[in-house]
C-alpha atoms as a PDB file:
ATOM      1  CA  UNK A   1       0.000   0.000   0.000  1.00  0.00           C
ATOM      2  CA  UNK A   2       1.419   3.273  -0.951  1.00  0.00           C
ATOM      3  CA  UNK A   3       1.165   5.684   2.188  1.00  0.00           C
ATOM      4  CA  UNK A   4       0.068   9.104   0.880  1.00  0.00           C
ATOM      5  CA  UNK A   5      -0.248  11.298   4.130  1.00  0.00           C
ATOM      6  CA  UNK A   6      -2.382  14.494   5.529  1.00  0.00           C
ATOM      7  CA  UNK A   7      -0.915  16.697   7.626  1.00  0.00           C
ATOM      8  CA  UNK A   8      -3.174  19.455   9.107  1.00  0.00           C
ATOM      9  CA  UNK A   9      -1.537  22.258  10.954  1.00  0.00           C
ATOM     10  CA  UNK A  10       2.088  20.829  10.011  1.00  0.00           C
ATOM     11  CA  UNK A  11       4.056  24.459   9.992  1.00  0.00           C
ATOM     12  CA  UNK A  12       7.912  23.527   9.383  1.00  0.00           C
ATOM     13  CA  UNK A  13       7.741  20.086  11.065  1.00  0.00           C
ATOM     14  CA  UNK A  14       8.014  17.476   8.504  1.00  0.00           C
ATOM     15  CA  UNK A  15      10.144  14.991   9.975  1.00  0.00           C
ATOM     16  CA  UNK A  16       6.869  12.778  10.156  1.00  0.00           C
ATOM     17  CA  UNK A  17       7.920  12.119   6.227  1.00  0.00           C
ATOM     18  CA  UNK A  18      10.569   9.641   7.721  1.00  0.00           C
ATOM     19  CA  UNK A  19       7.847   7.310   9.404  1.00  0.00           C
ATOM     20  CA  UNK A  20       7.058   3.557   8.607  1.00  0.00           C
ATOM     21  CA  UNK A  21       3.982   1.804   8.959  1.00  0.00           C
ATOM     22  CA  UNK A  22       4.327  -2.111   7.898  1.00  0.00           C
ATOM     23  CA  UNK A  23       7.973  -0.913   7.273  1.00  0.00           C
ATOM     24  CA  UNK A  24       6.913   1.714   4.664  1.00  0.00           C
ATOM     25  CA  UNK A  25       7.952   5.115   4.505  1.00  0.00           C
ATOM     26  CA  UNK A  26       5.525   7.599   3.518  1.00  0.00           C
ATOM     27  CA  UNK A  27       5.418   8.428  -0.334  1.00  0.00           C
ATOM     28  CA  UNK A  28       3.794  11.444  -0.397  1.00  0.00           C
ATOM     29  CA  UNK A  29       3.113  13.748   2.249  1.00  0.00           C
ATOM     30  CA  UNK A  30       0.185  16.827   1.732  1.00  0.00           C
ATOM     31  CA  UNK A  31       0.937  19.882   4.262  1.00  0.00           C
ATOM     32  CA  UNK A  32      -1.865  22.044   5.047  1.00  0.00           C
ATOM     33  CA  UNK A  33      -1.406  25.184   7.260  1.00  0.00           C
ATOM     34  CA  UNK A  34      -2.670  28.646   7.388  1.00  0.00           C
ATOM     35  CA  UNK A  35       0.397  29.964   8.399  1.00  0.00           C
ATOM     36  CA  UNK A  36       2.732  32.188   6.819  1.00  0.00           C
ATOM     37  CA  UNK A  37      -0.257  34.664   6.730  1.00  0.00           C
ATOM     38  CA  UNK A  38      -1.934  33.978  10.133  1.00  0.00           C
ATOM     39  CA  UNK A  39      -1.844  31.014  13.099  1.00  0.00           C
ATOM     40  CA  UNK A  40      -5.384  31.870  14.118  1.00  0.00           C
ATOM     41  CA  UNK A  41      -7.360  32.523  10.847  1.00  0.00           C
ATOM     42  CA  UNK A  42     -10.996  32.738  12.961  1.00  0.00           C
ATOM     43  CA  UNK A  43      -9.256  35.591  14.723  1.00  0.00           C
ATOM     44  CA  UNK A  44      -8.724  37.560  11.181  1.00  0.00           C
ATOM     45  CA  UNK A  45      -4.925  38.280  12.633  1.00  0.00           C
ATOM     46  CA  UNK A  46      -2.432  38.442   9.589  1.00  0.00           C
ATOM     47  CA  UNK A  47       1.470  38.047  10.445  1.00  0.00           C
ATOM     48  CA  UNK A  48       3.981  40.406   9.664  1.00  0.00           C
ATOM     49  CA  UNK A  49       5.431  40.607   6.542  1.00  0.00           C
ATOM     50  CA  UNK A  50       8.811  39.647   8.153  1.00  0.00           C
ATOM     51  CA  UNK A  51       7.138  36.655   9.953  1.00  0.00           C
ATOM     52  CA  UNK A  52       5.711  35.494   6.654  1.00  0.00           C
ATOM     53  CA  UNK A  53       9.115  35.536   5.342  1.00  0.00           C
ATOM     54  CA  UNK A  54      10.429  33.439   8.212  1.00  0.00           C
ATOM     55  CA  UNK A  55       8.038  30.683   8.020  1.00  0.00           C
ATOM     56  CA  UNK A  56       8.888  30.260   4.385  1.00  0.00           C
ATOM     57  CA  UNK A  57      12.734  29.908   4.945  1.00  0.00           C
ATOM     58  CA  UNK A  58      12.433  27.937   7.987  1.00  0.00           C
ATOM     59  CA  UNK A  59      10.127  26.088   5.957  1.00  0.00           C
ATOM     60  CA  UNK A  60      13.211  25.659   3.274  1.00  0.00           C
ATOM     61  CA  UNK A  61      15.806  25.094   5.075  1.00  0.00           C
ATOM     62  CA  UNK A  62      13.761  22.236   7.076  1.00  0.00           C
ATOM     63  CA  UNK A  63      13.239  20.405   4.269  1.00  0.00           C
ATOM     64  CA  UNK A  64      16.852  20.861   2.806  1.00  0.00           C
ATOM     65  CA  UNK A  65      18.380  19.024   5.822  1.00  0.00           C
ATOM     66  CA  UNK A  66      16.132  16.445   5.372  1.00  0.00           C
ATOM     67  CA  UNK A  67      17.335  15.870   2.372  1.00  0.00           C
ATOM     68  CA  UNK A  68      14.864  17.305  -0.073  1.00  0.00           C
ATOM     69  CA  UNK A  69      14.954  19.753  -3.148  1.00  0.00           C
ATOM     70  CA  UNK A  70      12.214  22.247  -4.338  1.00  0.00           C
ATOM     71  CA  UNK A  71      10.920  20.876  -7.947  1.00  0.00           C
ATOM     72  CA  UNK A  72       8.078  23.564  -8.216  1.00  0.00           C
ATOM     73  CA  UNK A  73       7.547  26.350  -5.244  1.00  0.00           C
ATOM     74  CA  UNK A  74       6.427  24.099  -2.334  1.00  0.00           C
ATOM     75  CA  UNK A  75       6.965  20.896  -4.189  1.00  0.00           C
ATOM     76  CA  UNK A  76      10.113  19.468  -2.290  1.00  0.00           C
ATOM     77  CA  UNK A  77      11.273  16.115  -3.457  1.00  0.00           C
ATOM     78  CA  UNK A  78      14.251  13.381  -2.531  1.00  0.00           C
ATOM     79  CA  UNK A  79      16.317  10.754  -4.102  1.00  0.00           C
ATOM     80  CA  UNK A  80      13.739   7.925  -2.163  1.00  0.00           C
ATOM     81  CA  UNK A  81      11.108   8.864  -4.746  1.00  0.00           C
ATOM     82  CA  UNK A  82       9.737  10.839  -1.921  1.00  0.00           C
ATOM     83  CA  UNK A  83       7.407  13.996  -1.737  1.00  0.00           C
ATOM     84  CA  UNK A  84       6.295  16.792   0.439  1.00  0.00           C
ATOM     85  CA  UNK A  85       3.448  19.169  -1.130  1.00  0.00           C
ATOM     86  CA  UNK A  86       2.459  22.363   0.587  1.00  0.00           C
ATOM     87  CA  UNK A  87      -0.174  24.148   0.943  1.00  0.00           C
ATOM     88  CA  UNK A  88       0.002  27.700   2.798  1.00  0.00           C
ATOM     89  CA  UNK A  89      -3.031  29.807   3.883  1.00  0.00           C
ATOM     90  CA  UNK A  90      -4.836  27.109   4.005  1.00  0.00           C
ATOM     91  CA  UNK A  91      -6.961  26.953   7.256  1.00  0.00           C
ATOM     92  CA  UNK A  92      -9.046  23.346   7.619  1.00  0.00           C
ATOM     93  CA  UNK A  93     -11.668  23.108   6.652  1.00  0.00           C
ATOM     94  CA  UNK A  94     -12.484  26.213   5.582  1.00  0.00           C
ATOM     95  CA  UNK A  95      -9.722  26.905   3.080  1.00  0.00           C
ATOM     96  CA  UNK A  96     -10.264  24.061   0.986  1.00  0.00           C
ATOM     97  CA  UNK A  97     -11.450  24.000  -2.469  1.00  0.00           C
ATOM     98  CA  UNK A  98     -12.286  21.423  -4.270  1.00  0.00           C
ATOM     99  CA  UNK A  99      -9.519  20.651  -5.969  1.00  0.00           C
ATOM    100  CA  UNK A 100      -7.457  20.685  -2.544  1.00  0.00           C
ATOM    101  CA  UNK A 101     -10.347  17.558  -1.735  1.00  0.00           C
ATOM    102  CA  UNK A 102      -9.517  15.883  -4.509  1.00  0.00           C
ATOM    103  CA  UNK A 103      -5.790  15.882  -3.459  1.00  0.00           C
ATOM    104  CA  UNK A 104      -7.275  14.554   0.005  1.00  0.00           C
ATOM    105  CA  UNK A 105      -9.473  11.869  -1.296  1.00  0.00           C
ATOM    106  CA  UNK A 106      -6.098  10.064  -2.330  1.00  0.00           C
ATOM    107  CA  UNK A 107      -4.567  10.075   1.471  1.00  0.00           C
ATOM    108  CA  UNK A 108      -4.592   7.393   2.986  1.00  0.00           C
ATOM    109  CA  UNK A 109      -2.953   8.158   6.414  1.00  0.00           C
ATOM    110  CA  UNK A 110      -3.406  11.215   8.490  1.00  0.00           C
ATOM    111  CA  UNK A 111      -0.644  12.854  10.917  1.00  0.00           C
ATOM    112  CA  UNK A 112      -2.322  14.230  13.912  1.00  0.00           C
ATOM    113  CA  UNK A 113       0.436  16.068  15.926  1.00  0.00           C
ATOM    114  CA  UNK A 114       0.788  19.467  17.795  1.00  0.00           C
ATOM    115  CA  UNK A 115      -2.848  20.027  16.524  1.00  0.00           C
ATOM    116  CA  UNK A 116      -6.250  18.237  16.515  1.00  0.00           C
ATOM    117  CA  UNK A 117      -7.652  19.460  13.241  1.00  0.00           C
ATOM    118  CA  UNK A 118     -11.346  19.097  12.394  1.00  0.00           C
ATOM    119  CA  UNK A 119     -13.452  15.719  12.567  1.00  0.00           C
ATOM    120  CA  UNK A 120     -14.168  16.607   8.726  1.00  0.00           C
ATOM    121  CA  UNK A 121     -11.256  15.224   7.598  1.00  0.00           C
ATOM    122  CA  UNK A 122     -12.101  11.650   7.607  1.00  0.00           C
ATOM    123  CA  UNK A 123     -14.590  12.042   5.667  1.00  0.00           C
ATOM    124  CA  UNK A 124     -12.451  13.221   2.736  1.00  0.00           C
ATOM    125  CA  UNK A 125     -10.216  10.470   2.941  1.00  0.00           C
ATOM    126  CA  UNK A 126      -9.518   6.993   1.457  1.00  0.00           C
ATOM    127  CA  UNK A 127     -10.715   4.111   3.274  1.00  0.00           C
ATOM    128  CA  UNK A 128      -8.801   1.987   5.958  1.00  0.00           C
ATOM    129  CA  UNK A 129      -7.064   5.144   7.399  1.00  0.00           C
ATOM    130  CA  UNK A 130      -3.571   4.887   9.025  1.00  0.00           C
ATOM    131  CA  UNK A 131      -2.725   7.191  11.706  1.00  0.00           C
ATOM    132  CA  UNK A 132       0.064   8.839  12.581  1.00  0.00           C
ATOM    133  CA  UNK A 133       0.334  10.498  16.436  1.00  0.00           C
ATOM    134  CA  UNK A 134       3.883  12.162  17.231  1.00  0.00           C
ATOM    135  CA  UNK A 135       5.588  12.701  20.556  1.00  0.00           C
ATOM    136  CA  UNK A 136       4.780  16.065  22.854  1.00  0.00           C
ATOM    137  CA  UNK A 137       1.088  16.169  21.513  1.00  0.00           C
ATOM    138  CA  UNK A 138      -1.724  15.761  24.026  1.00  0.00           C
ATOM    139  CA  UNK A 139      -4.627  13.198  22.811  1.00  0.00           C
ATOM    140  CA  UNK A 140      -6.591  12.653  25.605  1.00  0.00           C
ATOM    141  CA  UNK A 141      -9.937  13.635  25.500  1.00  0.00           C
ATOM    142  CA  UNK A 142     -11.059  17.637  25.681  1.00  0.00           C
ATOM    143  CA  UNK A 143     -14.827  18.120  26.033  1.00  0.00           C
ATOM    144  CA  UNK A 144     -14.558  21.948  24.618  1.00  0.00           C
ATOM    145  CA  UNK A 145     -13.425  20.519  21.279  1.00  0.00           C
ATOM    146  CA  UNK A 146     -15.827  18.199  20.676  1.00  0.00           C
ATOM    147  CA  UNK A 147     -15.623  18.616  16.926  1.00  0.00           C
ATOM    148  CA  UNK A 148     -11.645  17.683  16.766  1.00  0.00           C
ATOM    149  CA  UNK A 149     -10.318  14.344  15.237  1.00  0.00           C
ATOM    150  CA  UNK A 150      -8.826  13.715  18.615  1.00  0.00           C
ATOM    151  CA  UNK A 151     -12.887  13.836  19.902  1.00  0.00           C
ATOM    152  CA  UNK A 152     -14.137  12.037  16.988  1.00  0.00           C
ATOM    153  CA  UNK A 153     -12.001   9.198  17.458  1.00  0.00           C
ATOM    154  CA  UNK A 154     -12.397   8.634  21.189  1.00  0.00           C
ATOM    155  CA  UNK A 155     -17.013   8.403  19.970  1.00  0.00           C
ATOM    156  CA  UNK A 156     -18.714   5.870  17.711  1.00  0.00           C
ATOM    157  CA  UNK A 157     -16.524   5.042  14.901  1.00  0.00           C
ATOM    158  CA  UNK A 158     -18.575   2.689  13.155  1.00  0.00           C
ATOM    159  CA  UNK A 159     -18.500   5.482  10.238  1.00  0.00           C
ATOM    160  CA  UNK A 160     -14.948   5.229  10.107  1.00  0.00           C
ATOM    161  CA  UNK A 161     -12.600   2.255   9.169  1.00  0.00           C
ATOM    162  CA  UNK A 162      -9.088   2.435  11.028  1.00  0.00           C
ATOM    163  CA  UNK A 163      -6.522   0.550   9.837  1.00  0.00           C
ATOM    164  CA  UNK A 164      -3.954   1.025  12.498  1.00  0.00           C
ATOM    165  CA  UNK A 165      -2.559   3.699  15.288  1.00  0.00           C
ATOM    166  CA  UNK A 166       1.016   3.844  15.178  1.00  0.00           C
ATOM    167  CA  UNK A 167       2.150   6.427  17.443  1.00  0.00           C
ATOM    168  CA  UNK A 168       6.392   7.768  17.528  1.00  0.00           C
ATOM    169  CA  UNK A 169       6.874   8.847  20.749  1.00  0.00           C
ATOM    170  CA  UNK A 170      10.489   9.398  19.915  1.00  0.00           C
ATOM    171  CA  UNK A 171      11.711   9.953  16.251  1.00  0.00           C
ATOM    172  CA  UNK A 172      12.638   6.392  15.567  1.00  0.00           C
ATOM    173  CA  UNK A 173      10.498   4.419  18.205  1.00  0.00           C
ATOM    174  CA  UNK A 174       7.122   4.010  17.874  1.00  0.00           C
ATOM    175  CA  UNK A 175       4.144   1.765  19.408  1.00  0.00           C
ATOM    176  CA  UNK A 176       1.095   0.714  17.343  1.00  0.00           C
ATOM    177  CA  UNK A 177      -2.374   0.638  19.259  1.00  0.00           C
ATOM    178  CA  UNK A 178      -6.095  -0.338  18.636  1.00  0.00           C
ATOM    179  CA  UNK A 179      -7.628   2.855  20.464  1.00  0.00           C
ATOM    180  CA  UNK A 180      -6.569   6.450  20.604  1.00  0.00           C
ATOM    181  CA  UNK A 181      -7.632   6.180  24.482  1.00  0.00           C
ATOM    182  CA  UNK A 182      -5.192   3.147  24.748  1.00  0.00           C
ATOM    183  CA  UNK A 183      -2.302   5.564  22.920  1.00  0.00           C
ATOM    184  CA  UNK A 184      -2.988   8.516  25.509  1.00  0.00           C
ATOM    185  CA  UNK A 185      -2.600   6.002  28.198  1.00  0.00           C
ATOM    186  CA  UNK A 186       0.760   4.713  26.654  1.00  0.00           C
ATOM    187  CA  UNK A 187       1.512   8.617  26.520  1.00  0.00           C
ATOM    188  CA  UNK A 188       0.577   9.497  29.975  1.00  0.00           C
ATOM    189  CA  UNK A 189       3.166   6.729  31.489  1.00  0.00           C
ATOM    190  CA  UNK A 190       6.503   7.213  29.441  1.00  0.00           C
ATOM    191  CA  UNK A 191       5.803  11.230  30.000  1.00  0.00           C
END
């Protein structure tokens, strides 16, 4: 199976491109933030111009050390046949078009780390859904954000088919489990 990843409020952090699951790296991974322009689009704040700037090169110069060149402006691409496409001022889900669902109707696996985007997204993805949880990300259960993937997967998810949690709690050591309740538990002890 070709792993062809969402990543929902990535900023610069795309080390997740160097995960496995069944001993597969991730082919391609789709980056969706609203950043440079703003952090907190239902605020209407806009970043500085010099912020903006920032993001980009930090954005750059994270994927250079990884190994990556840019093919097309936020197209970066590496000798493993591997690719990182991203998508900037782009809040979820209200900044996406429908081509950008299109492009997220192919995804397969979803990265949930640093932020719990909206429950929406499974429902524009392809069917059994890996997920990815990273290190230093709370997923326990928060009753004020009830409409959060994080939420949606601790309900009923006889709408949703799962293929497997696989959770990195350091950058090469991970743990795969059946429940995101089980993973938080995991979390809770080795924190």
């Amino acid at each position: 199976m070709t792993l062809i990843a969402v990543y929902i409020g990535a900023g610069t952090h795309i080390k997740p491109i160097n995960t496995k699951i069944n001993g597969e790296y991730i082919k391609t991974m789709l980056c969706f933030d609203s950043l440079p322009n703003t952090q907190f689009p239902s605020l209407g704040h806009i970043n500085s111009d010099d912020s903006q700037i920032d993001f980009l090169r930090n954005l750059r110069n994270n994927t250079r050390n990884l190994g990556f060149i840019e093919s097309l402006p936020l197209v970066f691409n590496n000798i493993k046949g591997q690719e990182i496409r991203y998508f900037t001022n782009t809040p979820f889900p209200s900044g996406i078009t429908e081509k950008l669902r299109q492009e997220i109707s192919k995804a397969n696996t979803l990265i949930i780390a640093g932020y719990h985007p909206h429950k929406d997204i499974l429902s524009m993805m392809k069917k059994p859904i890996n997920i990815i949880c990273m290190n230093n990300t709370y997923y326990g259960l928060n009753e004020s954000d009830e409409d959060s993937i994080v939420s949606k997967l601790y309900q009923d998810m006889s709408d949703i088919y799962i293929f497997k949690i696989v959770y990195y709690y350091t950058d090469n050591d991970f743990k795969e489990f059946e429940s995101i309740a089980a993973l938080e538990e995991f979390n809770k002890q080795i924190t």
